[in-house]
PDB file of N, CA and C in Angstrom:
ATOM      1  N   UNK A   1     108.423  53.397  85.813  1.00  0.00           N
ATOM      2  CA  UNK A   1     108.716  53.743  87.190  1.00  0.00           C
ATOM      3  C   UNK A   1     107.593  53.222  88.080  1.00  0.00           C
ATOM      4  N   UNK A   2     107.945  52.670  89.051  1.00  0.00           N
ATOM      5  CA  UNK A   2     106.795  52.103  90.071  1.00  0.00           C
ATOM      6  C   UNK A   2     105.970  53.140  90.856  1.00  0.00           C
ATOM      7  N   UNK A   3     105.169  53.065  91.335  1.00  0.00           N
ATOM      8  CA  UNK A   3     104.339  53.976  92.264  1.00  0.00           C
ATOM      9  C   UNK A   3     105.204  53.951  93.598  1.00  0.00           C
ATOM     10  N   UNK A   4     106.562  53.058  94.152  1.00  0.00           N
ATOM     11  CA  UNK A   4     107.406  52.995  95.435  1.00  0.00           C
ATOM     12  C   UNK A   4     108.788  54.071  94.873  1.00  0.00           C
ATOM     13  N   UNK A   5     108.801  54.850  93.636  1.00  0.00           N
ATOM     14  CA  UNK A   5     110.227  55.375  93.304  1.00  0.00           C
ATOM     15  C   UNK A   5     109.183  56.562  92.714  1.00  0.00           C
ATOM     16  N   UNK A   6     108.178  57.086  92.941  1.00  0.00           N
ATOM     17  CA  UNK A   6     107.649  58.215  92.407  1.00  0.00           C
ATOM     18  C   UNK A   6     107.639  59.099  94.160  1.00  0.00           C
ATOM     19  N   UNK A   7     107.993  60.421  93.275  1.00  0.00           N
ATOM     20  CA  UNK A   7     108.131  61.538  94.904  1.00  0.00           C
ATOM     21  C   UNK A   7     106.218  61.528  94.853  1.00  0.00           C
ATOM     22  N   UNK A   8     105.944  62.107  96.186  1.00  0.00           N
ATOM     23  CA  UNK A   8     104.629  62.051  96.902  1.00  0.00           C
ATOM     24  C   UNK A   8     104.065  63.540  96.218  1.00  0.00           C
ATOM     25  N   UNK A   9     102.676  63.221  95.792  1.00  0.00           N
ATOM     26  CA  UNK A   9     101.712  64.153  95.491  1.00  0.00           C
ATOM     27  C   UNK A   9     100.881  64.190  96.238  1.00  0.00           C
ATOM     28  N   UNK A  10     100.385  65.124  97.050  1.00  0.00           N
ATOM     29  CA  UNK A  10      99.459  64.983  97.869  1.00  0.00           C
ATOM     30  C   UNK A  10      98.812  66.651  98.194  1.00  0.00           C
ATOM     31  N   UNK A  11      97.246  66.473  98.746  1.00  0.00           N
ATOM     32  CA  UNK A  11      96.939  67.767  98.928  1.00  0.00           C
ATOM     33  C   UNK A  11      96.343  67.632 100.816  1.00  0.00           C
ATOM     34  N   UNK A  12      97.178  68.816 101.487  1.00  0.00           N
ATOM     35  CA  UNK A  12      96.744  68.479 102.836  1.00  0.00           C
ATOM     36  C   UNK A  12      95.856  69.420 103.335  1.00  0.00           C
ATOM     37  N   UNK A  13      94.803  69.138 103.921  1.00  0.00           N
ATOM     38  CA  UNK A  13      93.976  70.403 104.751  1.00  0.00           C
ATOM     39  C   UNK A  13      94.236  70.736 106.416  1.00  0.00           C
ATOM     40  N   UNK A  14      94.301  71.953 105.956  1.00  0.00           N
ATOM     41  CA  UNK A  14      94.889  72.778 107.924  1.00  0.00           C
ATOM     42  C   UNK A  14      93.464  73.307 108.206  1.00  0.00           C
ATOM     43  N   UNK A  15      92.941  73.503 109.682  1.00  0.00           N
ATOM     44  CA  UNK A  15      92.323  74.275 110.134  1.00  0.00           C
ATOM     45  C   UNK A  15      92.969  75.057 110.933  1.00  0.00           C
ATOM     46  N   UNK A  16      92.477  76.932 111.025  1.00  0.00           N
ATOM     47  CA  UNK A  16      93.821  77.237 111.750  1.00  0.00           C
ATOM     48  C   UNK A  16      92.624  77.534 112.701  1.00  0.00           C
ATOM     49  N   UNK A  17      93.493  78.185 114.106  1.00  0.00           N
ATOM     50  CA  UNK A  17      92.866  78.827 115.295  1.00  0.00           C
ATOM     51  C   UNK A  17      91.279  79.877 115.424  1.00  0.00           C
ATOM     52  N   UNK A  18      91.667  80.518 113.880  1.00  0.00           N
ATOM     53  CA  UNK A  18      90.475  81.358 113.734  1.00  0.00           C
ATOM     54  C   UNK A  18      89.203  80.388 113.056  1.00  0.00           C
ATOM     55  N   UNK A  19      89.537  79.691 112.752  1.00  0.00           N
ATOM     56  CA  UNK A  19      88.262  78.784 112.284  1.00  0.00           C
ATOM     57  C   UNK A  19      88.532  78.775 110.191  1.00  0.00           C
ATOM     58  N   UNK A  20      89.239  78.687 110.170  1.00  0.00           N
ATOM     59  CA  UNK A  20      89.645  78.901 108.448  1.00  0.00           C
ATOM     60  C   UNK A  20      90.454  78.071 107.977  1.00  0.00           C
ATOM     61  N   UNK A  21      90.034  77.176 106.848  1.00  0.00           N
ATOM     62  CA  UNK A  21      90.892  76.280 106.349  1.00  0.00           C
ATOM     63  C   UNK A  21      91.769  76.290 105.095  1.00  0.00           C
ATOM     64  N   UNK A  22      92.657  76.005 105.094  1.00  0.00           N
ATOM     65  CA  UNK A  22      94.040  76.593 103.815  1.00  0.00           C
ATOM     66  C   UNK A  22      94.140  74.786 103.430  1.00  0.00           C
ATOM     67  N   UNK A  23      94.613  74.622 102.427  1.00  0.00           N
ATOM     68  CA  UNK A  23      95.770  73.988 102.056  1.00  0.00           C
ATOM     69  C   UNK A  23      97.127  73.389 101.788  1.00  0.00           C
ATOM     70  N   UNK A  24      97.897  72.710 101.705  1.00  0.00           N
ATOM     71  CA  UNK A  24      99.424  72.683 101.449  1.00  0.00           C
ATOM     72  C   UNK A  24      99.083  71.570 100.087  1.00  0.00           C
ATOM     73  N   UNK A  25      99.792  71.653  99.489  1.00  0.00           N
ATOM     74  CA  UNK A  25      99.920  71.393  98.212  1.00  0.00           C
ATOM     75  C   UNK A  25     101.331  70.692  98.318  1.00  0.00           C
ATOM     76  N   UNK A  26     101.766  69.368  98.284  1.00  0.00           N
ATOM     77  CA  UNK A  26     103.353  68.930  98.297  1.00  0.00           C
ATOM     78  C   UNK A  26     103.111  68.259  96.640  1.00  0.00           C
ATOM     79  N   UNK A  27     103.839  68.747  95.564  1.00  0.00           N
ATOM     80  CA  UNK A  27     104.341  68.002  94.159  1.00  0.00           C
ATOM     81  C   UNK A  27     105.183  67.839  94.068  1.00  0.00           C
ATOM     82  N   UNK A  28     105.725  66.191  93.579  1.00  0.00           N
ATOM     83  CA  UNK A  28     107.002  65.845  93.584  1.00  0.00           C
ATOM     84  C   UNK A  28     107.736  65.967  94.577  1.00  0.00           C
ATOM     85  N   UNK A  29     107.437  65.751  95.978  1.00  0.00           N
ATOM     86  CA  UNK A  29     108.138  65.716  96.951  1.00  0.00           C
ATOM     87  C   UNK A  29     108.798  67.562  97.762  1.00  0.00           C
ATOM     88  N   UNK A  30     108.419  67.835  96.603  1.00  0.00           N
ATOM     89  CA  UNK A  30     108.211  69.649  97.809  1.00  0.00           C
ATOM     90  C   UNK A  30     106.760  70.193  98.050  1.00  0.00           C
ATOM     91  N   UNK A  31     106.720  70.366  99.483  1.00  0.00           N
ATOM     92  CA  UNK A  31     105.675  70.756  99.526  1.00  0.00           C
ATOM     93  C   UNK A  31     105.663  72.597  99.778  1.00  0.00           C
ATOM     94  N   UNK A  32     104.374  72.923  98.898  1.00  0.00           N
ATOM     95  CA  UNK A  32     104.298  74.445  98.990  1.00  0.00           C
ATOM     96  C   UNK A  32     103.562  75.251 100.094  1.00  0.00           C
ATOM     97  N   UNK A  33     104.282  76.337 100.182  1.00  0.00           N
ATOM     98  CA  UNK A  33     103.102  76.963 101.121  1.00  0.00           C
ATOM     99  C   UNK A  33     101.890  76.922 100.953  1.00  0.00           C
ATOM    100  N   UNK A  34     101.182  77.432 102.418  1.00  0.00           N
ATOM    101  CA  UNK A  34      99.840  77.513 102.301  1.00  0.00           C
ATOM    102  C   UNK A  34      98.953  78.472 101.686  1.00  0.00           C
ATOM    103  N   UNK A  35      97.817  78.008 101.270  1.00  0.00           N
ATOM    104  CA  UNK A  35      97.544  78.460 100.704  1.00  0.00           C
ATOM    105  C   UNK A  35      95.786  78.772 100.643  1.00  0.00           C
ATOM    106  N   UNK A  36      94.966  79.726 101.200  1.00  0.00           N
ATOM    107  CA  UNK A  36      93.830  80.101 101.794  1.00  0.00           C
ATOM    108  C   UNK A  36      93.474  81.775 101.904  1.00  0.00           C
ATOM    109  N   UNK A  37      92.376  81.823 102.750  1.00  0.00           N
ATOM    110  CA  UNK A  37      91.705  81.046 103.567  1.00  0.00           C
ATOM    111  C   UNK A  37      90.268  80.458 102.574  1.00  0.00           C
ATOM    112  N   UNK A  38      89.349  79.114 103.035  1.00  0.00           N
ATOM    113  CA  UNK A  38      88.629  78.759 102.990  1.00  0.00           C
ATOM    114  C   UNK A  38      87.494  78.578 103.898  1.00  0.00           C
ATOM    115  N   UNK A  39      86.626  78.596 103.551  1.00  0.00           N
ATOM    116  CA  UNK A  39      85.137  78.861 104.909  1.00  0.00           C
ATOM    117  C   UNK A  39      85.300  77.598 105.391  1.00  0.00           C
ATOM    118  N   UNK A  40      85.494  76.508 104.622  1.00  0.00           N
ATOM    119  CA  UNK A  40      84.966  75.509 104.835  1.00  0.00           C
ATOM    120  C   UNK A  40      86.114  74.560 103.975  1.00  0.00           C
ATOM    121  N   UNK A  41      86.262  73.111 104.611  1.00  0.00           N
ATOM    122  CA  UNK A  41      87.537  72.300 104.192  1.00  0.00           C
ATOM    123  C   UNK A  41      87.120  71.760 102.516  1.00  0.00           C
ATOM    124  N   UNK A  42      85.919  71.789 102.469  1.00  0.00           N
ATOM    125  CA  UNK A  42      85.936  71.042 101.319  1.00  0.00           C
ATOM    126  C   UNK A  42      85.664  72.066  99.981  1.00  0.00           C
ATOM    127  N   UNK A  43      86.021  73.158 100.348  1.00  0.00           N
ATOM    128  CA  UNK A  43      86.388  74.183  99.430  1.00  0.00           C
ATOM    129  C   UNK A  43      87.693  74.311  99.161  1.00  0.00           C
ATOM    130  N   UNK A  44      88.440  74.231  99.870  1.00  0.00           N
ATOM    131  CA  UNK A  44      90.117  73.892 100.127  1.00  0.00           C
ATOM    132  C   UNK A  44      90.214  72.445  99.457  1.00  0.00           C
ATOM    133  N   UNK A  45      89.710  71.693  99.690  1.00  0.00           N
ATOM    134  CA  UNK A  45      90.710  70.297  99.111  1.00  0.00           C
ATOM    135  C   UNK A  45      89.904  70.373  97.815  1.00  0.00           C
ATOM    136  N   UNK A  46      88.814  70.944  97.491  1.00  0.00           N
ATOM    137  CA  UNK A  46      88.751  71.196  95.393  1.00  0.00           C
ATOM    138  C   UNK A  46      89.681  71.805  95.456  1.00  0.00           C
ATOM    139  N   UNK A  47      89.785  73.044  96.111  1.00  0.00           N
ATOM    140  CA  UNK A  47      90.396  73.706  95.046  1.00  0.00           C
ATOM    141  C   UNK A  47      92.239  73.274  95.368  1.00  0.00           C
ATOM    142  N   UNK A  48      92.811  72.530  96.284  1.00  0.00           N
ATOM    143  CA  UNK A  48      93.665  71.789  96.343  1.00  0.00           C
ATOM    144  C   UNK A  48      93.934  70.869  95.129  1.00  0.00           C
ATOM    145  N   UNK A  49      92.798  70.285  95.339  1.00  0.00           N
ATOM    146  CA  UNK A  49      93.067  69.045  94.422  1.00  0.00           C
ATOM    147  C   UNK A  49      93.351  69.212  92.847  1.00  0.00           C
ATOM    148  N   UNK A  50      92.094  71.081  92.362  1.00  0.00           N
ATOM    149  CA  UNK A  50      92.498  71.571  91.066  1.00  0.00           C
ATOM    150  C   UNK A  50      93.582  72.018  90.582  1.00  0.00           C
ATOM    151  N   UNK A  51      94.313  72.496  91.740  1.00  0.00           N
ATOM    152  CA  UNK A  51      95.552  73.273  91.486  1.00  0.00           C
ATOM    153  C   UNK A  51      96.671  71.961  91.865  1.00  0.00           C
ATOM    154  N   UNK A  52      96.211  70.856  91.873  1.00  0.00           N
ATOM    155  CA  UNK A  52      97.489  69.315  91.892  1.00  0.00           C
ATOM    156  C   UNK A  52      97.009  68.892  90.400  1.00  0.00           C
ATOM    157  N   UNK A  53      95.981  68.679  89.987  1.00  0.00           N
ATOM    158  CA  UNK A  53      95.499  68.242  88.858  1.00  0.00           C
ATOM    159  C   UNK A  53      96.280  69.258  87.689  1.00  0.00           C
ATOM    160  N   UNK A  54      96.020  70.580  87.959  1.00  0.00           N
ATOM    161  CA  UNK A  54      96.800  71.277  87.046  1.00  0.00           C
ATOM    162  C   UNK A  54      98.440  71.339  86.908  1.00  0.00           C
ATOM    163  N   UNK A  55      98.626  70.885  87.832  1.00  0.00           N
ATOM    164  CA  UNK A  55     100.640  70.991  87.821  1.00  0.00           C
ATOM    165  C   UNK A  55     100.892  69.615  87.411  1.00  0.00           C
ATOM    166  N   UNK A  56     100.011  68.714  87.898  1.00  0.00           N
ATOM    167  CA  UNK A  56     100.478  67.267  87.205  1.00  0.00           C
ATOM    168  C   UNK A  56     100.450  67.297  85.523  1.00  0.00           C
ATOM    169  N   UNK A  57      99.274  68.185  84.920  1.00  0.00           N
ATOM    170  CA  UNK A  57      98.876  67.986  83.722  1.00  0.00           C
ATOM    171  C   UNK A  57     100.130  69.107  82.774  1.00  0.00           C
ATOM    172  N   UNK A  58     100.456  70.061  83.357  1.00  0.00           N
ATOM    173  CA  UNK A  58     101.345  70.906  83.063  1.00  0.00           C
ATOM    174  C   UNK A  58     103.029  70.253  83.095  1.00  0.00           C
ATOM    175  N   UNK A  59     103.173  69.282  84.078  1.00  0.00           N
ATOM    176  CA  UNK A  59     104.537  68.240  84.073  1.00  0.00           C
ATOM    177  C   UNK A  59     104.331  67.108  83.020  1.00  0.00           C
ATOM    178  N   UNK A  60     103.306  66.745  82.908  1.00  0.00           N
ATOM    179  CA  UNK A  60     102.941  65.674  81.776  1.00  0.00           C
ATOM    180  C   UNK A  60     103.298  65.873  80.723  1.00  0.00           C
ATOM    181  N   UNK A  61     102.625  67.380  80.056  1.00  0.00           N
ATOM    182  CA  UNK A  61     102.681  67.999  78.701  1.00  0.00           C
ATOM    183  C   UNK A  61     104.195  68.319  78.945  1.00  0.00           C
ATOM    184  N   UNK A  62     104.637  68.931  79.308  1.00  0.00           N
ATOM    185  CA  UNK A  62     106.593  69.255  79.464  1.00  0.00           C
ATOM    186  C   UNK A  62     107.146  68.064  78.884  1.00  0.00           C
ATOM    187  N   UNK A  63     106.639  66.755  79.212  1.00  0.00           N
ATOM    188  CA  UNK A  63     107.613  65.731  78.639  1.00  0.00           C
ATOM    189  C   UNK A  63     107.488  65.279  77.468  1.00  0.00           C
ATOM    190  N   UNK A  64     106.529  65.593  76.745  1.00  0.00           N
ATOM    191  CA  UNK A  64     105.676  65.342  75.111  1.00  0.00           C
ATOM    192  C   UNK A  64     107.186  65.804  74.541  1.00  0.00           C
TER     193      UNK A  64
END
């Protein structure tokens, strides 16, 4: 399968009004609610990025 016919993985960072940053998490083309709060963005996109790393690795093993 090409990287142009694979659904979008991606991890997005929000800042909201109060000063606090969440996540959205989209796998395989749905994206999930948000998901926070964080002090700071780059506490959010680890722990974004751990919790994409883990669902990719958890869809991987499913197909074994």
């Amino acid at each position: 399968m090409t990287a142009g016919n694979e659904a979008v993985s991606k991890v997005k960072i929000e800042k909201r009004s109060d000063g606090k940053f969440f996540y959205a998490l989209t796998f395989r083309g749905v994206t999930r609610p948000l998901i926070g709060p964080f002090p700071n963005p780059f506490e959010a996109a680890a722990a974004g990025e751990a919790a994409l790393k883990a669902l990719e690795a958890r869809a991987g093993a499913s197909k074994a």
